[in-house]
Protein backbone atom coordinates (compact mmCIF):
# COMPACT_ATOMS: atom_id res chain seq x y z
CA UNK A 1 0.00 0.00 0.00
CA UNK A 2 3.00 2.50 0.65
CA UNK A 3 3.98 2.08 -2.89
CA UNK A 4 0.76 2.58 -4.79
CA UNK A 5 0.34 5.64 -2.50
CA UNK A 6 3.81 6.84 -3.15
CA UNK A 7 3.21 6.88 -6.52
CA UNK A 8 0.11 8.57 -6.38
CA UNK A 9 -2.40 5.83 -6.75
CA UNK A 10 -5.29 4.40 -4.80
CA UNK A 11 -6.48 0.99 -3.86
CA UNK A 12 -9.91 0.14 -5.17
CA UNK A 13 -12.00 -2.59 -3.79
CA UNK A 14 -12.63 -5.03 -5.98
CA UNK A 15 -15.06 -8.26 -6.15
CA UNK A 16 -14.17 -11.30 -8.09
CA UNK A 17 -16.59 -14.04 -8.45
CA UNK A 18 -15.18 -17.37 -8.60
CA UNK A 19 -17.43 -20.19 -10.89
CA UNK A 20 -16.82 -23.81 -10.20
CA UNK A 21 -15.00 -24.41 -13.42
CA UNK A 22 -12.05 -22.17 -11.71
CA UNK A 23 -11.25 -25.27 -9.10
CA UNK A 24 -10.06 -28.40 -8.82
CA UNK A 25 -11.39 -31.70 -8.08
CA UNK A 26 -9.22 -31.54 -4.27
CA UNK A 27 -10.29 -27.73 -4.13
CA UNK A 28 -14.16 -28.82 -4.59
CA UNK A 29 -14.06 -31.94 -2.63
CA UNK A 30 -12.44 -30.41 0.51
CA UNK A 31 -15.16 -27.52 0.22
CA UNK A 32 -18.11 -30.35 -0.16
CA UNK A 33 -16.87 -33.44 1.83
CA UNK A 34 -16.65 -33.54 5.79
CA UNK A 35 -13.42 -31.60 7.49
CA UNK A 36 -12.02 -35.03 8.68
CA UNK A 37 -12.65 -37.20 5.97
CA UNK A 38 -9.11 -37.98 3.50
CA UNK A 39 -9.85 -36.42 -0.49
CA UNK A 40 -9.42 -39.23 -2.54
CA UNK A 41 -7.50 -37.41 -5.89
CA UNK A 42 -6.27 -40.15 -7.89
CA UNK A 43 -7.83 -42.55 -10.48
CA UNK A 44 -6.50 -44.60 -13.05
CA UNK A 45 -7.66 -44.38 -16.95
CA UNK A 46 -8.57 -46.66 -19.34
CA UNK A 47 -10.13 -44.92 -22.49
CA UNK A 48 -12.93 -42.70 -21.57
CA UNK A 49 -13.49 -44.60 -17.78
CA UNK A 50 -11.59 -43.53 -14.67
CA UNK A 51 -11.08 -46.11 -11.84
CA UNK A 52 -10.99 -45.04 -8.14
CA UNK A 53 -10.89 -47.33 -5.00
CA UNK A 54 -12.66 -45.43 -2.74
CA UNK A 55 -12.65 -46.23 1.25
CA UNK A 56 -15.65 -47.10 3.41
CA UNK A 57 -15.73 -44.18 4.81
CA UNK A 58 -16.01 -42.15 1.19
CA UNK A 59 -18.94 -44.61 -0.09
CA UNK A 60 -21.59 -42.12 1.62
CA UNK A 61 -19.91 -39.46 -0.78
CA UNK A 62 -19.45 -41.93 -3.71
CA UNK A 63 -21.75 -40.27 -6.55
CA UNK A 64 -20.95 -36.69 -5.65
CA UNK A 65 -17.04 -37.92 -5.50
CA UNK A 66 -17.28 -39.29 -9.10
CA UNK A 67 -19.25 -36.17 -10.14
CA UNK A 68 -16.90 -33.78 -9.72
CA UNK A 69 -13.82 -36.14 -10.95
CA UNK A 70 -16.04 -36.27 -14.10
CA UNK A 71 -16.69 -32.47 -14.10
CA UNK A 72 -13.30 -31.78 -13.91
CA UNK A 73 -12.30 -34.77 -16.41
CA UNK A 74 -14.24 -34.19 -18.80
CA UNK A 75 -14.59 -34.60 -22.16
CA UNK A 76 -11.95 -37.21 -21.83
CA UNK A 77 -13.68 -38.89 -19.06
CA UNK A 78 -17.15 -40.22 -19.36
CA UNK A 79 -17.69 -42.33 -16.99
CA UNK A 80 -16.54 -42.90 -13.02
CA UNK A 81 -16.22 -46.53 -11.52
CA UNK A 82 -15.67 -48.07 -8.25
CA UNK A 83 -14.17 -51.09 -7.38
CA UNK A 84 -16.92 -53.28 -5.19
CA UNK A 85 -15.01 -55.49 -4.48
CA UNK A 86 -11.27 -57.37 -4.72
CA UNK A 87 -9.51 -58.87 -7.25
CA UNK A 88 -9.88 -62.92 -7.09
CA UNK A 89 -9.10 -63.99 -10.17
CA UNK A 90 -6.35 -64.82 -12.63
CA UNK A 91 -7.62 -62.64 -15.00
CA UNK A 92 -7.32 -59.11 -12.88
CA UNK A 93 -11.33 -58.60 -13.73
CA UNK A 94 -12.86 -57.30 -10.54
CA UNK A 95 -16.51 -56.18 -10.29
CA UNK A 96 -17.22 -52.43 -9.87
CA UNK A 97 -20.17 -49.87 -10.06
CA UNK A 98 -20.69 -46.60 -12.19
CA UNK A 99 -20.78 -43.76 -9.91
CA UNK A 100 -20.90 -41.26 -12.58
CA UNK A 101 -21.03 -40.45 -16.07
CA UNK A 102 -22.33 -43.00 -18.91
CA UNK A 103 -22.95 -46.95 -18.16
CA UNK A 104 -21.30 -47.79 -21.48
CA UNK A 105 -18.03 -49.40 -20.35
CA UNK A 106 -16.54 -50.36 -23.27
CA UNK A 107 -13.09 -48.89 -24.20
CA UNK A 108 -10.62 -49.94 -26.88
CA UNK A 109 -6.85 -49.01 -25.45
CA UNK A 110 -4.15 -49.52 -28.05
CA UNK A 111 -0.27 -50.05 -25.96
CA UNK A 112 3.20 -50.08 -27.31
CA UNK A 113 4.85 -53.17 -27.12
């Protein structure tokens, strides 16, 4: 303030309204979810679908937790899944439920190699 005044200037109140497309998924979440409970902020990808493996204590929070990581995601993600349950068999297929986005689960990933 002693330098704007110094060189003959004034400070102006100003308001700035922030939209929800200005945040981040951890920004939102720790704004939505309770104070004590851990922000779950990663996911894995596999075409359109992101993957989380979210704690007991997050499964009250599940849809609104895959809402935002598909607001934030998107257009590249479509649809949020959660893992129901473990993985128990040779083939690494484990069941999970759509918590957001589109039901189609159907991806085609191309790898090197």
């Amino acid at each position: 303030r002693t330098f704007v005044a110094s060189e003959g200037a004034e400070v102006v109140p100003h308001q700035i309204a922030l939209g929800y497309e200005y945040f981040t998924v951890e920004q939102v979440l720790r704004r939505i979810l309770p104070e004590n409970l851990e922000i779950p902020s990663a996911f894995e990808q596999v075409g359109h679908i992101a993957h989380v493996n979210l704690r007991d204590e997050h499964l009250p929070f599940k849809n609104v937790i895959g809402q935002v990581l598909l607001d934030k995601n998107h257009p590249r993600i479509r649809s949020v899944v959660n893992k129901v349950e473990t993985i128990s068999n040779e083939f690494r297929v484990f069941p999970m439920e759509v918590i957001a986005g589109d039901d189609d689960l159907q991806t085609q990933v191309k790898e090197n190699g």
